[in-house]
Protein backbone atom coordinates (compact mmCIF):
# COMPACT_ATOMS: atom_id res chain seq x y z
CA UNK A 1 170.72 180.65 54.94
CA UNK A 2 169.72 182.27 51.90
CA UNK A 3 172.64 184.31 50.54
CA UNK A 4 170.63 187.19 48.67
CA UNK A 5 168.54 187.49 52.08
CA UNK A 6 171.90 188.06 53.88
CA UNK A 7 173.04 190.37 51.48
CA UNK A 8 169.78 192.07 51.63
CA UNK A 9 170.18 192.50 55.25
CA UNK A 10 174.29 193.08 55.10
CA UNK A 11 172.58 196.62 52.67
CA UNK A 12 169.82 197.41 55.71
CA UNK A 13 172.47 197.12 58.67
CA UNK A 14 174.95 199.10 56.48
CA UNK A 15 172.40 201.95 56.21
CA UNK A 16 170.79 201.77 59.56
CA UNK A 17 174.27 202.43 60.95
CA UNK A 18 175.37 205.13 58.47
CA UNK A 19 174.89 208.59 59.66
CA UNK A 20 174.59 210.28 55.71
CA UNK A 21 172.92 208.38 52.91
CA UNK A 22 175.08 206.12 50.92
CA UNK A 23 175.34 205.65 46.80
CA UNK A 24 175.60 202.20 45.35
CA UNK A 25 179.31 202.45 44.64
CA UNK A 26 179.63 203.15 48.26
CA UNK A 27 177.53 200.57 48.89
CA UNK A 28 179.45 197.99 46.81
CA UNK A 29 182.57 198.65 47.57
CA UNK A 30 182.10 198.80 51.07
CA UNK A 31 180.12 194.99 51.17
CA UNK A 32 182.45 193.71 48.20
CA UNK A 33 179.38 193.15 46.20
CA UNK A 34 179.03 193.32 42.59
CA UNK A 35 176.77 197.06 41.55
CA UNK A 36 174.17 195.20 39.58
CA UNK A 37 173.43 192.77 42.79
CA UNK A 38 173.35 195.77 45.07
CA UNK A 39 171.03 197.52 42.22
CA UNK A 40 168.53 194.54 42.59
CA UNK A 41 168.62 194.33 46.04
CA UNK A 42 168.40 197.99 46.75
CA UNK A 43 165.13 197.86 44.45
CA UNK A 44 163.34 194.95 46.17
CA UNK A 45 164.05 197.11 49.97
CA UNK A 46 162.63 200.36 48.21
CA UNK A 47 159.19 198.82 47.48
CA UNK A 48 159.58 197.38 50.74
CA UNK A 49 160.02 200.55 52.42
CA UNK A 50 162.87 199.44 53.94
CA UNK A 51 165.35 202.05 52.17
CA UNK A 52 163.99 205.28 50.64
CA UNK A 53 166.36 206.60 47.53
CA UNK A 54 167.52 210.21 47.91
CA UNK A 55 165.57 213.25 45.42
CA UNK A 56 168.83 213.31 43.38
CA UNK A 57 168.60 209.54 42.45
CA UNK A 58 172.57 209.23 43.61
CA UNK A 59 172.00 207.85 47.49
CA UNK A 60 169.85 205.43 49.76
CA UNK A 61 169.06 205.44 53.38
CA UNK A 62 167.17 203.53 56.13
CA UNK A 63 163.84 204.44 56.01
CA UNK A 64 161.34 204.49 59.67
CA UNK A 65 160.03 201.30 58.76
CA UNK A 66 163.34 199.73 60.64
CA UNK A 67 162.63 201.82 63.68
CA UNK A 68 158.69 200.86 63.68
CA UNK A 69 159.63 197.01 63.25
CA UNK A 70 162.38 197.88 66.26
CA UNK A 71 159.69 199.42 68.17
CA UNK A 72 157.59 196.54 68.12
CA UNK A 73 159.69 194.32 69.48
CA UNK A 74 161.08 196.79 72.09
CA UNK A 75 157.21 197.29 73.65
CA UNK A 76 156.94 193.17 73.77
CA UNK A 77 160.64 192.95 75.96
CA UNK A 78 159.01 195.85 77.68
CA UNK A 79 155.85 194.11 78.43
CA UNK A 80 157.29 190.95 79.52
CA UNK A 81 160.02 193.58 81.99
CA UNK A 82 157.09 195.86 83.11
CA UNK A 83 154.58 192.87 83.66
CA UNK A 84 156.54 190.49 85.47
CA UNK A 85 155.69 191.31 89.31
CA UNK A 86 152.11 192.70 88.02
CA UNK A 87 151.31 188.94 87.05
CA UNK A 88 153.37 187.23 89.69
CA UNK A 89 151.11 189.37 92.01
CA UNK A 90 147.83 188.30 89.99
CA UNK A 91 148.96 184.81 90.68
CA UNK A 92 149.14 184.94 94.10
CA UNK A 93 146.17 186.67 94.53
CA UNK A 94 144.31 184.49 92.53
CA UNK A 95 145.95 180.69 92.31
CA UNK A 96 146.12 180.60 88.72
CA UNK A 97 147.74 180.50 85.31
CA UNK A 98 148.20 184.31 83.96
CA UNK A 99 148.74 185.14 80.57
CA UNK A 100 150.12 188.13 79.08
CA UNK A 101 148.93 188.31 75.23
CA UNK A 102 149.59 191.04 72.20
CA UNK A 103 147.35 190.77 68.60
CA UNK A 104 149.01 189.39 65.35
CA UNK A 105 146.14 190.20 62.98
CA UNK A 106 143.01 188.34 64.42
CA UNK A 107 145.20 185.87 66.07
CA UNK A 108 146.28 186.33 70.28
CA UNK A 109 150.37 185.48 70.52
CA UNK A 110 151.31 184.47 73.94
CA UNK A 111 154.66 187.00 74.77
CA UNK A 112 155.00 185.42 78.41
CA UNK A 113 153.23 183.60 81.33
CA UNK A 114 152.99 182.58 85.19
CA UNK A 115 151.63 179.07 85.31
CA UNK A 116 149.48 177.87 88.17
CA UNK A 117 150.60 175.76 90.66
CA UNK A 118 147.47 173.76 90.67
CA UNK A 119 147.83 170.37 88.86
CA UNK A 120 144.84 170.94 86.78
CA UNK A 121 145.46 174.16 84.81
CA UNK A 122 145.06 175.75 81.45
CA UNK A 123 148.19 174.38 79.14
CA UNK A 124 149.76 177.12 76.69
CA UNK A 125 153.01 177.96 75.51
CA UNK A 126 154.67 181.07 74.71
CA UNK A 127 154.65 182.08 71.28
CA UNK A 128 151.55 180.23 70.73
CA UNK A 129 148.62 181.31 69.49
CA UNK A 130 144.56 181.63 69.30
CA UNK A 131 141.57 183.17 67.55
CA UNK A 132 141.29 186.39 69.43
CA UNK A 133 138.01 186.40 69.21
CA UNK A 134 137.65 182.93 71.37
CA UNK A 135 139.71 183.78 74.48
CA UNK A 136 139.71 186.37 77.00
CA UNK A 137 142.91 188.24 76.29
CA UNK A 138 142.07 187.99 72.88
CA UNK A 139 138.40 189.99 73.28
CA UNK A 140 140.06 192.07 75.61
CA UNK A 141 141.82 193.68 72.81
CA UNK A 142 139.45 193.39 69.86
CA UNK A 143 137.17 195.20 71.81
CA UNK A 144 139.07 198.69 71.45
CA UNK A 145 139.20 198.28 67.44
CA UNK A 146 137.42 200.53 65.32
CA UNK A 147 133.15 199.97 64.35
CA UNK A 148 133.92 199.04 60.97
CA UNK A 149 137.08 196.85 61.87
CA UNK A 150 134.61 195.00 64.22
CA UNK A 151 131.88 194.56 61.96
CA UNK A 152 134.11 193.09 59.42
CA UNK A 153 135.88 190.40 62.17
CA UNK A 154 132.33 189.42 62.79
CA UNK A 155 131.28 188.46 59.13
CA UNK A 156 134.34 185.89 59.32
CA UNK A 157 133.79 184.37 62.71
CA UNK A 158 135.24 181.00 63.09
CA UNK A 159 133.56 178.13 65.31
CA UNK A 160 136.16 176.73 67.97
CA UNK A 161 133.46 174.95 70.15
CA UNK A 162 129.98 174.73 70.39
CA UNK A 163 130.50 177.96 72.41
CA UNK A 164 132.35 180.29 70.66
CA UNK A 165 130.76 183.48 69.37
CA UNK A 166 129.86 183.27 65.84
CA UNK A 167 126.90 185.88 65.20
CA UNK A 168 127.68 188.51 64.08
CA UNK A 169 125.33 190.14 66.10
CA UNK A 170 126.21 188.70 69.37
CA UNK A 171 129.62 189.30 68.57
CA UNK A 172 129.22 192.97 68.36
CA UNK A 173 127.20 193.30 71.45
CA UNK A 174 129.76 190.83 73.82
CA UNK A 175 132.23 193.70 72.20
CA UNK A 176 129.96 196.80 73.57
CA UNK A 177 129.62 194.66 76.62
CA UNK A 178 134.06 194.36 77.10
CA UNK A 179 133.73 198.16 76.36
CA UNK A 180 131.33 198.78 79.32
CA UNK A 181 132.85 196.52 82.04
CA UNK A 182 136.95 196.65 81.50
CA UNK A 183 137.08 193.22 80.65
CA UNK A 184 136.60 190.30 78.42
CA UNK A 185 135.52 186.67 79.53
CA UNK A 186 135.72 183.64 77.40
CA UNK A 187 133.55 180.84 78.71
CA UNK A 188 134.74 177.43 76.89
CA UNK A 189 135.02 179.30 73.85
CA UNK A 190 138.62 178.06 72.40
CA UNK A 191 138.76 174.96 74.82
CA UNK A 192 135.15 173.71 76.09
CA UNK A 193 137.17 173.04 79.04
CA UNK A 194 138.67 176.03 79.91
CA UNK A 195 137.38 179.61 81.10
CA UNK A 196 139.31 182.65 81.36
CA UNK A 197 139.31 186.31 82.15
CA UNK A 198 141.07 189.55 81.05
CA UNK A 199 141.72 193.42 80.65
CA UNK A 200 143.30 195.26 77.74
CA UNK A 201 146.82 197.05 78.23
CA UNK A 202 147.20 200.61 76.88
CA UNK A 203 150.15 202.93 76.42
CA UNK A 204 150.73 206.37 76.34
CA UNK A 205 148.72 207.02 73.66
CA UNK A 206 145.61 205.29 74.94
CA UNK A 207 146.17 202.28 71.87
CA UNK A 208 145.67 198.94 72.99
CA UNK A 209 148.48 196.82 73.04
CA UNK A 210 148.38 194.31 75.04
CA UNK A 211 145.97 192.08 77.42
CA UNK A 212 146.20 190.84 80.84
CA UNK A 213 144.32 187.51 81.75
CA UNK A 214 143.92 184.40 84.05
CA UNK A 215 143.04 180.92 82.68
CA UNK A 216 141.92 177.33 83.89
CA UNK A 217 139.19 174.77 84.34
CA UNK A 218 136.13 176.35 83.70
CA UNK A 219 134.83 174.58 87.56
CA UNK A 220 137.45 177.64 88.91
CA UNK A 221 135.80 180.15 86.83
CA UNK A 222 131.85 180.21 87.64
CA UNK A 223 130.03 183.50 87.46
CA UNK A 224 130.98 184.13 90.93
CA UNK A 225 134.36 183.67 91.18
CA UNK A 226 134.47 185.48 87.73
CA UNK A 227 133.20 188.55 89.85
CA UNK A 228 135.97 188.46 92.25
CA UNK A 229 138.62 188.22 89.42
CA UNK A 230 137.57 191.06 87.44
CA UNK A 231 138.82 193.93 89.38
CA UNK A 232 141.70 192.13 89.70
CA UNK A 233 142.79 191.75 86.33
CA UNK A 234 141.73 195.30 85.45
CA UNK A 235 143.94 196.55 88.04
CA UNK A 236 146.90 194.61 86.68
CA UNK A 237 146.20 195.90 83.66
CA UNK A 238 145.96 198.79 84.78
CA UNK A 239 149.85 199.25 86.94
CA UNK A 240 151.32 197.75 83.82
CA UNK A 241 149.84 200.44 81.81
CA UNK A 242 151.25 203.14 83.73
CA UNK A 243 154.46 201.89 83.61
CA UNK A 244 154.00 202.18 80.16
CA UNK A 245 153.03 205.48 80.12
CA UNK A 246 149.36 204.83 80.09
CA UNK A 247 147.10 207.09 82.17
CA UNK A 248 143.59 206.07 81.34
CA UNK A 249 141.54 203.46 83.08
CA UNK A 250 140.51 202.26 79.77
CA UNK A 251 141.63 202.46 76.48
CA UNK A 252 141.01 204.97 73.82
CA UNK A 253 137.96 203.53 71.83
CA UNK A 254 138.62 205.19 67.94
């Protein structure tokens, strides 16, 4: 591994667990590092926003940034703890593949799923990813972003399949349309194949953080069978949200 990166992160961990800010002597006596390296380093963190230098100019600490990237993976073990028998239920009720999903910018990341036990299925992995805008989870979410946000996704809409949602105006209306009902659909819009179905996560605050969904063939997912999974997924949504702290049916739309 790269040796500055470890020393960078040797300087973070040092101040994260110090409970008074530190000086650079401190600093490099306590690692055995040479001042002008822990000068350099200490610079590149600071316009980082990792470590915020004291008024005086003499001391450095940890700066919220390391509790806002610890936060963010905290809520995804969370999800994956608080969703577990929520989507294990969803399976059962339903016979197939559930997904659990989070955004990365405009992409969907996979945090966990329940596969179906039905030898023809929807095939993802965990960690993977996918246009949000092309699958359910993924709509599910983008839905609950601000007007302007929204109207700038849909100037940069990417074609997946001779299905997916390009127009801008389309796009904004199948949006309005998520809004309305509690849940998005994507109808061989990522894979021509495959259909799926979904409703957005919130937490306390009434953000959207997360997405709830079922995948596979899209001969398992015709309008009305689509009808008898939607309340469904909403209410898994829905108990996983309150475990989080959520209260609302449906997120906060800002």
């Amino acid at each position: 591994m790269n040796n500055t990166l470890l020393k960078g992160l040797e300087i973070v961990e040092l101040l994260a667990h110090s409970d008074r800010p530190l000086t650079l002597t401190e600093m490099a006596t306590t690692l055995n590092l040479a001042k002008s390296n822990v000068h350099r380093l200490l610079q590149a963190l600071t316009e980082r926003h990792y470590v915020i230098r004291q008024e005086d100019g003499n001391a450095y600490a940890a700066s919220i940034k390391l509790w806002e990237l610890g936060s963010a993976v905290l809520s995804k073990l969370d999800l994956k703890l608080h969703g577990q028998d929520v989507m294990e239920e969803l399976l059962q009720r339903t016979g197939e593949t559930v997904h659990l999903s989070v955004l990365d910018g405009d992409d969907v990341v996979y945090v966990h799923k329940i596969e179906s036990p039905n030898p023809v299925r929807a095939y993802t992995q965990i960690g993977g990813r996918a246009r949000a805008h092309c699958v359910a989870t993924g709509k599910a979410m983008l839905a609950y972003r601000t007007p302007s946000a929204l109207e700038h996704l849909a100037q940069s809409l990417v074609s997946r399949t001779a299905l997916t949602i390009t127009d801008p105006a389309r796009f904004l209306h199948e949006m309005a349309r998520i809004r309305a009902q509690g849940y998005g659909v994507n109808r061989g819009e990522w894979n021509i194949n495959v259909a799926g179905i979904a409703a957005p996560i919130v937490d306390a605050r009434g953000n959207t953080i997360a997405a709830v969904g079922l995948s596979g063939p899209k001969e398992r997912f015709k309008p009305a069978q689509l009808k008898k999974f939607a309340p469904l997924v909403i209410e898994a949504a829905q108990k996983i949200s309150i475990r989080l702290g959520g209260r609302r049916p449906l997120p906060i739309w800002r």
